[in-house]
Protein backbone atom coordinates (compact mmCIF):
# COMPACT_ATOMS: atom_id res chain seq x y z
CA UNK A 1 0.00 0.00 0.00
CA UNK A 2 2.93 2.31 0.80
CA UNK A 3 6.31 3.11 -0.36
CA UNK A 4 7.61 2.85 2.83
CA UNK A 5 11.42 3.00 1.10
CA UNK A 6 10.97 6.03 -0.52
CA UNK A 7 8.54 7.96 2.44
CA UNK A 8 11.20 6.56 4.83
CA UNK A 9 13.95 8.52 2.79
CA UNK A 10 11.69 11.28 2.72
CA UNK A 11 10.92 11.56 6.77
CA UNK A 12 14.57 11.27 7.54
CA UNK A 13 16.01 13.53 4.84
CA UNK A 14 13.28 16.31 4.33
CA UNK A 15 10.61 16.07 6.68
CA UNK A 16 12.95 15.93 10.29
CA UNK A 17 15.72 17.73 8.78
CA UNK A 18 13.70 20.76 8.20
CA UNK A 19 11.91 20.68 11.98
CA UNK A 20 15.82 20.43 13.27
CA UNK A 21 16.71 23.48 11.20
CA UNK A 22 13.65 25.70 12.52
CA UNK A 23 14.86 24.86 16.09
CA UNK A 24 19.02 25.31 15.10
CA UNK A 25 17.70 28.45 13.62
CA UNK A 26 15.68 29.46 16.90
CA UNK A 27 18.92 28.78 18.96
CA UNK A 28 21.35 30.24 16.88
CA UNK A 29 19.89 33.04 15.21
CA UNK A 30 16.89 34.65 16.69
CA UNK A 31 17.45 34.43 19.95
CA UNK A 32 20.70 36.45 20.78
CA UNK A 33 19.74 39.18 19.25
CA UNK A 34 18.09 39.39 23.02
CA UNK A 35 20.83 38.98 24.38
CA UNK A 36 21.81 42.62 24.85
CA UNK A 37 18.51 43.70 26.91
CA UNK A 38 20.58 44.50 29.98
CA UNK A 39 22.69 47.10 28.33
CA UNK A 40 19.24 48.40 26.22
CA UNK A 41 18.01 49.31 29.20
CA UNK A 42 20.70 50.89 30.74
CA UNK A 43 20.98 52.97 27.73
CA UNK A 44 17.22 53.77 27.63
CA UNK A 45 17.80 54.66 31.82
CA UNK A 46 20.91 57.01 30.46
CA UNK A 47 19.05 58.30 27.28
CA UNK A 48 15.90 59.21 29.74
CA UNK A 49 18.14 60.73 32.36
CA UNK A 50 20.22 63.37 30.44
CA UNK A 51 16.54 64.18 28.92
CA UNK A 52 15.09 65.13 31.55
CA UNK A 53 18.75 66.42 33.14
CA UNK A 54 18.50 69.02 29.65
CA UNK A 55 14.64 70.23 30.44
CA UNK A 56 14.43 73.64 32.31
CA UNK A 57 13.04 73.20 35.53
CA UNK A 58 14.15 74.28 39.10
CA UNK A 59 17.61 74.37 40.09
CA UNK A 60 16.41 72.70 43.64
CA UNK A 61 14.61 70.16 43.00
CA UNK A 62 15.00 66.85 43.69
CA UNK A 63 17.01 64.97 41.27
CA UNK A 64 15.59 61.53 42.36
CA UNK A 65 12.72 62.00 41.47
CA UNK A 66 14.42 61.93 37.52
CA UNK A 67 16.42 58.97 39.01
CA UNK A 68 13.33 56.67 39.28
CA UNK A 69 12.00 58.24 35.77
CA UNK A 70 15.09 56.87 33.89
CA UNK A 71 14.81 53.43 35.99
CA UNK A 72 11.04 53.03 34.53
CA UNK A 73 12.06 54.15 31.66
CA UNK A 74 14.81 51.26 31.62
CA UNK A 75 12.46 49.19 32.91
CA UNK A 76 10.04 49.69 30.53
CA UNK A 77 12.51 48.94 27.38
CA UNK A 78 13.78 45.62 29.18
CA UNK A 79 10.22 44.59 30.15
CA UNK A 80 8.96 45.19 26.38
CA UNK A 81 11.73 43.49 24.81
CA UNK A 82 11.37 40.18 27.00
CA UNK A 83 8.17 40.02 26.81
CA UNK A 84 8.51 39.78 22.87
CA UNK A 85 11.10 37.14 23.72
CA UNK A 86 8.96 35.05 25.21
CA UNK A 87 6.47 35.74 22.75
CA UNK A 88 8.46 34.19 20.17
CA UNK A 89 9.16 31.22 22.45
CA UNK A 90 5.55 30.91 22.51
CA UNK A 91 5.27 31.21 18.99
CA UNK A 92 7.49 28.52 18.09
CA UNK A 93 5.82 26.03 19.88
CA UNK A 94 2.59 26.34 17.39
CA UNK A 95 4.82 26.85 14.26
CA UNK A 96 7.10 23.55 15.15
CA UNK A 97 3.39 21.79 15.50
CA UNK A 98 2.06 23.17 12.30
CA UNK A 99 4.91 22.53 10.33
CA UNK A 100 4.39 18.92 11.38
CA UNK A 101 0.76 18.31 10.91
CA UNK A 102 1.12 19.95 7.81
CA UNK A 103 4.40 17.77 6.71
CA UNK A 104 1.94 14.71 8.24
CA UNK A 105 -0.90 15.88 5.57
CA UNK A 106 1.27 16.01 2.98
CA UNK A 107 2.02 12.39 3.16
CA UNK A 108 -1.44 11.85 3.65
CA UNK A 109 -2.58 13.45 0.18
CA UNK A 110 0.44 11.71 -1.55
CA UNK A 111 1.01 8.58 -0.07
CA UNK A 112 -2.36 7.66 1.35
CA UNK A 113 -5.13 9.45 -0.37
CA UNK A 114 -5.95 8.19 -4.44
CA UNK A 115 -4.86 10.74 -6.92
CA UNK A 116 -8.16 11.52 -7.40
CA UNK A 117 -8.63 12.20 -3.86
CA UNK A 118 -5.79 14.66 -3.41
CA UNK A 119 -8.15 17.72 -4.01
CA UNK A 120 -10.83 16.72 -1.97
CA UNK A 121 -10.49 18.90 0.74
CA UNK A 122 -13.77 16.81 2.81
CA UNK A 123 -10.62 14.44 3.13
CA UNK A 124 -7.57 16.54 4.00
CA UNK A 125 -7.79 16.13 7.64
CA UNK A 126 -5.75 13.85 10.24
CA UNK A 127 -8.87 11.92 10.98
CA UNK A 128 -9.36 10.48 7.97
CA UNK A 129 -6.02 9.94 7.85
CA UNK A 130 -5.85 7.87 11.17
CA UNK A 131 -8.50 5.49 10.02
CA UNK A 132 -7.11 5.07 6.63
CA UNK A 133 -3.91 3.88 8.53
CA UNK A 134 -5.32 2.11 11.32
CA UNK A 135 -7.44 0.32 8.72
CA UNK A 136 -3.55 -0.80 7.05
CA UNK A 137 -3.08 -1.48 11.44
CA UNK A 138 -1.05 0.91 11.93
CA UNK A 139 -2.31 3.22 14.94
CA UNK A 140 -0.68 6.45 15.07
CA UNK A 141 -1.38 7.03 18.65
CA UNK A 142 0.40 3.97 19.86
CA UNK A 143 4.00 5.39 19.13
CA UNK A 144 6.51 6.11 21.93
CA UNK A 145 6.39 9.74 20.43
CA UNK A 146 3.00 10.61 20.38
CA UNK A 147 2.04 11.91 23.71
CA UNK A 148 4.78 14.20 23.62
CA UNK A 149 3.08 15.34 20.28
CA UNK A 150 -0.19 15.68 21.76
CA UNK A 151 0.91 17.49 24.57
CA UNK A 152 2.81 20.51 21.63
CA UNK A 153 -0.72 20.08 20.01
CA UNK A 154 -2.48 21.45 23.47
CA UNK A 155 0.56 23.75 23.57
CA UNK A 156 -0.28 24.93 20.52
CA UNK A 157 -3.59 25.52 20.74
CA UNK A 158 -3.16 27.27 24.19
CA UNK A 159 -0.90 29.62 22.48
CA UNK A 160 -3.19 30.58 19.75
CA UNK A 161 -6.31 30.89 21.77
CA UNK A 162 -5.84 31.41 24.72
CA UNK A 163 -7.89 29.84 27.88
CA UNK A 164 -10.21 27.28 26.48
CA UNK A 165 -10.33 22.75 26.37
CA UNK A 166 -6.47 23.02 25.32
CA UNK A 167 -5.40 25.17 27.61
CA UNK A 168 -7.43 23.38 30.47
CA UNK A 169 -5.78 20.14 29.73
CA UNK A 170 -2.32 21.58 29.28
CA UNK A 171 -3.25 23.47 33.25
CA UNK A 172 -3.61 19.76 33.99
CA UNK A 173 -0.49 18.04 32.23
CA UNK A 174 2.22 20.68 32.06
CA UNK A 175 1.44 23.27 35.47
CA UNK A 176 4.68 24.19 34.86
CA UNK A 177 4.67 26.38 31.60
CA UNK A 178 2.16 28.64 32.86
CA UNK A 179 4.71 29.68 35.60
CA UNK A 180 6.70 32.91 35.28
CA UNK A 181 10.42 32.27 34.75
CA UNK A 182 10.99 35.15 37.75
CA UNK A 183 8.50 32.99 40.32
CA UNK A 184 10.17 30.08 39.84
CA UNK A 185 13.49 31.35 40.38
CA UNK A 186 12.09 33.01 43.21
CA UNK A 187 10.64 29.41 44.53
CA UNK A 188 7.50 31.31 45.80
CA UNK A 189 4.74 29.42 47.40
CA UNK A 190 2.36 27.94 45.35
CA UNK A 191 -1.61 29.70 45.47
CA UNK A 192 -4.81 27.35 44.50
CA UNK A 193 -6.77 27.93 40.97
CA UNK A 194 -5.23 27.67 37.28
CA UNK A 195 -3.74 30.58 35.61
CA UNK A 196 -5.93 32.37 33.48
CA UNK A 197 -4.27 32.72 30.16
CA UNK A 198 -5.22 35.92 27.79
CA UNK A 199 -2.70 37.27 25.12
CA UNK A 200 0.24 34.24 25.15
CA UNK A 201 1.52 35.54 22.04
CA UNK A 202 2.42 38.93 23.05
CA UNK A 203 4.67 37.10 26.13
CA UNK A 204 2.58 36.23 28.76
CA UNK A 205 0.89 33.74 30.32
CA UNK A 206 2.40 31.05 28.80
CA UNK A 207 6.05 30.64 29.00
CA UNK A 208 7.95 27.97 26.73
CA UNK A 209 10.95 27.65 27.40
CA UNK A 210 13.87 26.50 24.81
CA UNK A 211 14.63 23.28 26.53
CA UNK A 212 10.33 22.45 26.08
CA UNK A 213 10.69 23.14 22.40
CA UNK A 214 13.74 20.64 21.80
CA UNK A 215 11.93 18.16 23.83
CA UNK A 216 9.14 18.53 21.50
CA UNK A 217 11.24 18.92 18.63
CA UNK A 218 13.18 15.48 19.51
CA UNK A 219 9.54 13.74 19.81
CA UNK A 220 8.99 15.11 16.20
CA UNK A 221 11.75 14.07 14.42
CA UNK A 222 11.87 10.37 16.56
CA UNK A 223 8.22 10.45 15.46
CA UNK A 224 9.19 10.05 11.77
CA UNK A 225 11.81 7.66 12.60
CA UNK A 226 8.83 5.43 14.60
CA UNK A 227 6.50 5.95 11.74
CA UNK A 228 8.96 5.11 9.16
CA UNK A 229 9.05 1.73 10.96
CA UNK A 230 5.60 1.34 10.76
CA UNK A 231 5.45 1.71 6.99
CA UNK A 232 7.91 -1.06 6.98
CA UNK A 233 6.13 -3.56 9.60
CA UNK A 234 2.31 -2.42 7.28
């Protein structure tokens, strides 16, 4: 039924190659360019305080009061810029997702679905391609990889939504992610009630962290490594 020689090629080569490149990209590139915040700040604090050192005003007053108007003004630029860090944290954990279903799909229009099937868009969908597979016994859901997956599909969800069934089951299975970096460094005791979760994709919220997304992008890539052997074993 399947070319399991040539799709197992194709997961190896193309399909987890490209999910290890987003991440290496992630690591490598995008993320220190944050890693000058510190010294933003400061020179947002300096930049504020000769400002307001250059207005007119009177010669005896207190100068800390324009102290604590250059710290919030430092503050400010260092809270804004992590905040979009995190944000893109957040982000990737949807796009890593994504880019799998939608590498998934694609073997499900060529390598499952007829040719005149392809362009039936009633049947581009992961549940018909689960039972089109599990009818060929392989069950998708049974690989060492896929809660791992499921759990980046709540993530994702969470992230793009918000609060909702995701999120609640996420609240349930990972606690942890809806934790602020600063309170767990801070080991702060623990209040009853889940988190409510409103904008995750401008930084809050929800906070991924980079070790999370190469967890999740290991479970990908051993995912088509699993599935390849599948194909093999149909």
């Amino acid at each position: 039924m399947f070319n399991a020689q040539y799709w197992g090629r194709h997961f190896q080569q193309i399909f987890g190659r490209h999910l290890l490149r987003m991440l290496e990209v992630l690591e490598r590139r995008l993320l220190p360019t944050f890693d000058t915040i510190d010294q933003e700040a400061e020179s947002a604090a300096n930049a504020e305080w000769e400002r307001l050192m250059h207005m007119p005003g009177d010669p005896d007053g207190d100068p800390s009061v324009f102290v604590d108007q250059a710290f919030e003004a430092g503050l400010a630029h260092y809270e804004s810029i992590s905040s979009i860090r995190q944000a893109l944290l957040n982000t990737y954990a949807a796009t890593l997702y994504h880019a799998w279903e939608q590498q998934l799909l694609a073997f499900h229009r060529r390598g499952v679905l007829h040719p005149a099937e392809e362009d039936d868009n009633a049947l581009l969908n992961l549940k018909t391609m689960k039972k089109r597979l599990n009818a060929a016994g392989i069950d998708l859901t049974k690989l060492p990889s896929w809660p791992l997956i499921n759990e980046l599909r709540l993530l994702a969800n969470a992230v793009k939504h918000a609060d909702g069934i995701s999120g609640d089951d996420l609240k349930q299975l990972r606690p942890d992610l809806f934790e602020h970096p600063s309170t767990k460094e801070l080991d702060l005791p623990k209040f009853g009630g889940a988190r409510r979760v409103y904008m995750p994709l401008s930084g809050d919220d929800i906070f991924v962290t980079l070790d999370a997304l190469k967890s999740y992008c290991s479970a990908l890539v051993q995912f088509w490594s699993e599935f390849s052997d599948a194909l093999s074993n149909a």
